[in-house]
C-alpha atoms as a PDB file:
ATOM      1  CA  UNK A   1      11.191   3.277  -0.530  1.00  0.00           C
ATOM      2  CA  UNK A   2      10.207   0.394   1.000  1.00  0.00           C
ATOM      3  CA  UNK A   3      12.083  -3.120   0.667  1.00  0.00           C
ATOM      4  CA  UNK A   4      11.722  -5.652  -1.765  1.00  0.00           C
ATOM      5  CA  UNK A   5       9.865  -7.880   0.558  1.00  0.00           C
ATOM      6  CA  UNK A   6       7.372  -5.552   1.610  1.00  0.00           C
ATOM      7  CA  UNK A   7       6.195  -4.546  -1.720  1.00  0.00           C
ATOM      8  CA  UNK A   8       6.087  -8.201  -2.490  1.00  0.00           C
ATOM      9  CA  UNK A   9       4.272  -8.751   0.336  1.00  0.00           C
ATOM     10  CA  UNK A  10       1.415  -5.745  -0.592  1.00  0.00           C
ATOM     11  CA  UNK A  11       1.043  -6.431  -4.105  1.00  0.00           C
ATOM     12  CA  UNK A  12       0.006 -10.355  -3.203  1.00  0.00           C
ATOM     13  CA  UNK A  13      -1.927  -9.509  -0.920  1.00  0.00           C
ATOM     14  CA  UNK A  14      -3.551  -6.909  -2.608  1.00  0.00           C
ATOM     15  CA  UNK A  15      -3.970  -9.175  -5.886  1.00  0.00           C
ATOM     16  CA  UNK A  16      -5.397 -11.853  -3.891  1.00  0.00           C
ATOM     17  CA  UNK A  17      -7.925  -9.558  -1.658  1.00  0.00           C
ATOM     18  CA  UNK A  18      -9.272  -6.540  -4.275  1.00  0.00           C
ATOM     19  CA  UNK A  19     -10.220  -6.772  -7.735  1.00  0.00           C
ATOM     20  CA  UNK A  20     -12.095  -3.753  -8.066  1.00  0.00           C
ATOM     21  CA  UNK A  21     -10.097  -1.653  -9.847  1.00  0.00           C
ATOM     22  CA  UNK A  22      -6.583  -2.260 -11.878  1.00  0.00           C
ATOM     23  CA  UNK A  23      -3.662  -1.404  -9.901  1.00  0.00           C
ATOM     24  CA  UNK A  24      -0.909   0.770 -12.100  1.00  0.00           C
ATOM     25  CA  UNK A  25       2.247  -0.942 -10.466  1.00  0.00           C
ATOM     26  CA  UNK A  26       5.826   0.658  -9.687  1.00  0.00           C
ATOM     27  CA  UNK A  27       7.323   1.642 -13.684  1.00  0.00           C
ATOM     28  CA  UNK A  28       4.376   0.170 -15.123  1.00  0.00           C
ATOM     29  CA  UNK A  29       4.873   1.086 -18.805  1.00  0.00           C
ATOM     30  CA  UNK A  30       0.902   0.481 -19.407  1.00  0.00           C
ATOM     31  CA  UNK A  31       0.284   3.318 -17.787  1.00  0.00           C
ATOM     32  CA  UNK A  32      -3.033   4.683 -16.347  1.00  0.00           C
ATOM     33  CA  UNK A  33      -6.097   3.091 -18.036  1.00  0.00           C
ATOM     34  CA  UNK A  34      -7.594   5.416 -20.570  1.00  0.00           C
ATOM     35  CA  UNK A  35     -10.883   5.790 -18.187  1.00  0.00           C
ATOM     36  CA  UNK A  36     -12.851   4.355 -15.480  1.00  0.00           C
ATOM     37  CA  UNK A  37     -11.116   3.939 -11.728  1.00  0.00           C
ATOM     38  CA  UNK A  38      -7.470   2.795 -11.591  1.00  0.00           C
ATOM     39  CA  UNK A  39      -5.383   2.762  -8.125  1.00  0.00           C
ATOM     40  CA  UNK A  40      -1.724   3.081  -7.331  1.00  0.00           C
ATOM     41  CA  UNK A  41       0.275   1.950  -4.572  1.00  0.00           C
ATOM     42  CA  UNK A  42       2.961   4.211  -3.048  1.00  0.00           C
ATOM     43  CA  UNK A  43       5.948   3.449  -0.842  1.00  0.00           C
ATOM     44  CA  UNK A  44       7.044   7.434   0.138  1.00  0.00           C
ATOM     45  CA  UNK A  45       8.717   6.444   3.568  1.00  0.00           C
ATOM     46  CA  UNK A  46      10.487   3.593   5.193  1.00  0.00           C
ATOM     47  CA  UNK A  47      13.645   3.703   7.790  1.00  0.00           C
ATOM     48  CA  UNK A  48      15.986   0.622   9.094  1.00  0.00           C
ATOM     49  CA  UNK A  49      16.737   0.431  12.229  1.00  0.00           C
ATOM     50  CA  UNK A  50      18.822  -2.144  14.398  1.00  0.00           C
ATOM     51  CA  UNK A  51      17.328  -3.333  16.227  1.00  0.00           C
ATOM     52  CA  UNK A  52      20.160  -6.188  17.791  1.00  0.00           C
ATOM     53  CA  UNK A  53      21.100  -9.900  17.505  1.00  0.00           C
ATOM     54  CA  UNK A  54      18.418 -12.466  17.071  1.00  0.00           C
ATOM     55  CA  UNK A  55      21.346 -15.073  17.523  1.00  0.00           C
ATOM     56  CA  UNK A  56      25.204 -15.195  17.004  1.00  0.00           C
ATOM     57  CA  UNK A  57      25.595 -13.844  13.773  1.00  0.00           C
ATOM     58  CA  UNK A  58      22.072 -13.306  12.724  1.00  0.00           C
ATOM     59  CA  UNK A  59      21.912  -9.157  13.183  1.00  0.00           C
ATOM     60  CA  UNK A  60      17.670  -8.289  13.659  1.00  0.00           C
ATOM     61  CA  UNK A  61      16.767  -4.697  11.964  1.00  0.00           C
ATOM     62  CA  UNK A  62      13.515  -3.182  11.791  1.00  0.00           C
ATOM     63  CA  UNK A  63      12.135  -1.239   9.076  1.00  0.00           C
ATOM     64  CA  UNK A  64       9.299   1.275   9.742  1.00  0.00           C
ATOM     65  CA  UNK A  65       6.959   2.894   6.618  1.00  0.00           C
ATOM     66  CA  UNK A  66       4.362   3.508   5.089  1.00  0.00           C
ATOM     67  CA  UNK A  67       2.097   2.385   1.747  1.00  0.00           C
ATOM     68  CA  UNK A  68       0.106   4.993   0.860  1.00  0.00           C
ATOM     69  CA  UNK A  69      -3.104   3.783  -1.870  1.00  0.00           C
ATOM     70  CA  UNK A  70      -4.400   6.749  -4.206  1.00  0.00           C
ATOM     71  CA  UNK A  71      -7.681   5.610  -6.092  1.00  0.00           C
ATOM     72  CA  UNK A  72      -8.328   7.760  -9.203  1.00  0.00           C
ATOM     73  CA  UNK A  73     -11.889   8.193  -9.946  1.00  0.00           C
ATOM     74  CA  UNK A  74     -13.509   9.641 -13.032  1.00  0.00           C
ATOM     75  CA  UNK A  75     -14.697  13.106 -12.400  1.00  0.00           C
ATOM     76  CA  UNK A  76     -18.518  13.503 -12.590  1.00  0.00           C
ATOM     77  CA  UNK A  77     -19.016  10.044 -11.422  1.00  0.00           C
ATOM     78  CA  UNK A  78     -20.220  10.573  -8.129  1.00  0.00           C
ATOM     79  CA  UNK A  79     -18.185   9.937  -4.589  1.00  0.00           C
ATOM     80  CA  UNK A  80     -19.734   6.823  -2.991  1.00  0.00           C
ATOM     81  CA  UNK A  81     -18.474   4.374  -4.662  1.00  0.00           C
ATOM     82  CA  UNK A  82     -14.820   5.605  -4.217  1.00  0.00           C
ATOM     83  CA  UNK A  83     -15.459   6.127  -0.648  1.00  0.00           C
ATOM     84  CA  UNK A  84     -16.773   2.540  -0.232  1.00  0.00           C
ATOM     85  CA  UNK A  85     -13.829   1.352  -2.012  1.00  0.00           C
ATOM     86  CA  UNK A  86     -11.461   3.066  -0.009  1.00  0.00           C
ATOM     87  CA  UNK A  87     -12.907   2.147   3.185  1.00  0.00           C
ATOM     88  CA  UNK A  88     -12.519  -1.623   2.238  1.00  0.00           C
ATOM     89  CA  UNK A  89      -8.804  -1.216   1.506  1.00  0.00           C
ATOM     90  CA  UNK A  90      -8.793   0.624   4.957  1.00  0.00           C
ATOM     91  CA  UNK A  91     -10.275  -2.406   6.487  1.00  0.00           C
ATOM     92  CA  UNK A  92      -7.954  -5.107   4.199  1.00  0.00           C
ATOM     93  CA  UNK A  93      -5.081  -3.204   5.847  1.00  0.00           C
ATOM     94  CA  UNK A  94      -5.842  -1.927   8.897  1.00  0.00           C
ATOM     95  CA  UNK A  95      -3.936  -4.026  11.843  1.00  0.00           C
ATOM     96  CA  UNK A  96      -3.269  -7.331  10.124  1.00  0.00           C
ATOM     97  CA  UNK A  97      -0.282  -9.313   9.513  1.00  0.00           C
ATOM     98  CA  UNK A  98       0.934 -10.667   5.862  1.00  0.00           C
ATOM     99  CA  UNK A  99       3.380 -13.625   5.842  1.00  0.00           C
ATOM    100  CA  UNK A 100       4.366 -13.710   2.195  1.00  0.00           C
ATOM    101  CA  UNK A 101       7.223 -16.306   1.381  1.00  0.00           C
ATOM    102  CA  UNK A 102       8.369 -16.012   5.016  1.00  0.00           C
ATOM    103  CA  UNK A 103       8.398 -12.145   5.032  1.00  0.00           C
ATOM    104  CA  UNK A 104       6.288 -11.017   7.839  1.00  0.00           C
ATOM    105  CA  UNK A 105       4.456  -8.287   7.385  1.00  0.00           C
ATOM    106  CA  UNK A 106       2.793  -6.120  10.206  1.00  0.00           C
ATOM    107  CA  UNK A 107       0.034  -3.362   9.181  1.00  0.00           C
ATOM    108  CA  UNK A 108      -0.692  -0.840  11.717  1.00  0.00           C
ATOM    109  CA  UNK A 109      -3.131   1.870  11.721  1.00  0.00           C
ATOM    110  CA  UNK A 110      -4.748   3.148   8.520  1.00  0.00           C
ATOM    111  CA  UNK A 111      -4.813   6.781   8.481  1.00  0.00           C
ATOM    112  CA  UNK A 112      -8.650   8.519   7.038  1.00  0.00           C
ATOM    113  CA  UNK A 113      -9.089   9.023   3.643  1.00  0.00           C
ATOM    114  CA  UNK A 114      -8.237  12.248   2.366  1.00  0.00           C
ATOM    115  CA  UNK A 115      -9.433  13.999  -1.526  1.00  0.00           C
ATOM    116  CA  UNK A 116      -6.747  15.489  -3.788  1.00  0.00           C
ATOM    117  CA  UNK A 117      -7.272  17.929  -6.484  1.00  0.00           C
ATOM    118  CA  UNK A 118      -8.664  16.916  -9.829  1.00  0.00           C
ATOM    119  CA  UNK A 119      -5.576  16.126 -12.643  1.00  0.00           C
ATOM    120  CA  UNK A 120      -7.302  15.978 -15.512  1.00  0.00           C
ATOM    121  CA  UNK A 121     -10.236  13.731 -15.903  1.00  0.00           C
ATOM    122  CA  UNK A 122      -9.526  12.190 -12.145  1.00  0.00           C
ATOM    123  CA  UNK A 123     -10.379  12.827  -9.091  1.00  0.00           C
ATOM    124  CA  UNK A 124      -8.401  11.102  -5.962  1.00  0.00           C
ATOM    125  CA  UNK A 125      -9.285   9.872  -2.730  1.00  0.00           C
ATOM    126  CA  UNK A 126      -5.940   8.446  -0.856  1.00  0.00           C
ATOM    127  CA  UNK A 127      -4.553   7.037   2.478  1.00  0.00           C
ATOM    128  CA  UNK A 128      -1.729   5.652   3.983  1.00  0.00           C
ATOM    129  CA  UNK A 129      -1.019   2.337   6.305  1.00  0.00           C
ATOM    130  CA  UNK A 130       1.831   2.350   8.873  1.00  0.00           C
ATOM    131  CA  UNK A 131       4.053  -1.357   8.902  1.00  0.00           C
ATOM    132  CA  UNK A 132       6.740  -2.664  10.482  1.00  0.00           C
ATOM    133  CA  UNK A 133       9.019  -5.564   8.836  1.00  0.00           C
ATOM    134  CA  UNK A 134      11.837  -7.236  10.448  1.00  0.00           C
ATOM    135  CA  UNK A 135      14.709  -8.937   8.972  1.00  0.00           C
ATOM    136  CA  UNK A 136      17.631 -10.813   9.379  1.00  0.00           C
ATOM    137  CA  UNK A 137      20.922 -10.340   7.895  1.00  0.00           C
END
């Protein structure tokens, strides 16, 4: 899971830069919208490393993960328009750099789009976005 910073980070940057589809945060209790497209944002890896001192008693670590965004489409609705949509979240996230309340945030490469099964009345299209986020403690 990632830290508290970087999903801060994602989900304000997100907000502010794609309103295409609702986004079913972390415990939402809302739940998945009853149809039409709905998106989630995963955090399934993320490691801290030290990575030294960034001054006398300031200890620098580095966390490496990744965000992974699944976009559930109605079945029987076609596949363009989920494609397009995932292609601009590739490009919102591909190698850019969030500062969000002083928490940097760097993206790195967005891996390709992939297509999960059908579950239920969905279908998925999904990929995932290296980062790197240092901190101080």
């Amino acid at each position: 899971m990632a830290s508290k910073a970087v999903v801060d980070a994602v989900t304000a940057y997100l907000a502010a830069n794609f309103t295409a589809v609702p986004v079913v945060g972390l415990n939402d209790q809302s739940g998945a919208p009853a149809d039409g497209p709905w998106m989630q944002v995963q955090y399934p890896v993320a490691k801290e490393t030290f990575i030294g001192m960034a001054s006398v008693g300031n200890r620098a670590f580095r966390e490496d993960g990744t965000v992974r965004f699944v976009l559930s489409m109605p079945r029987a609705t076609g596949v363009e328009q989920g494609w397009a949509w995932i292609e601009t979240l590739r490009d919102l996230f591909r190698a850019v750099t969030i500062n969000q309340g002083g928490s940097i945030v760097i993206f790195r490469e967005a891996q390709p789009a992939t297509t999960g099964e059908p579950v239920d009345n969905y279908w998925t299209l999904s990929f995932a976005v290296a980062y790197y986020f240092d901190a101080l403690k």
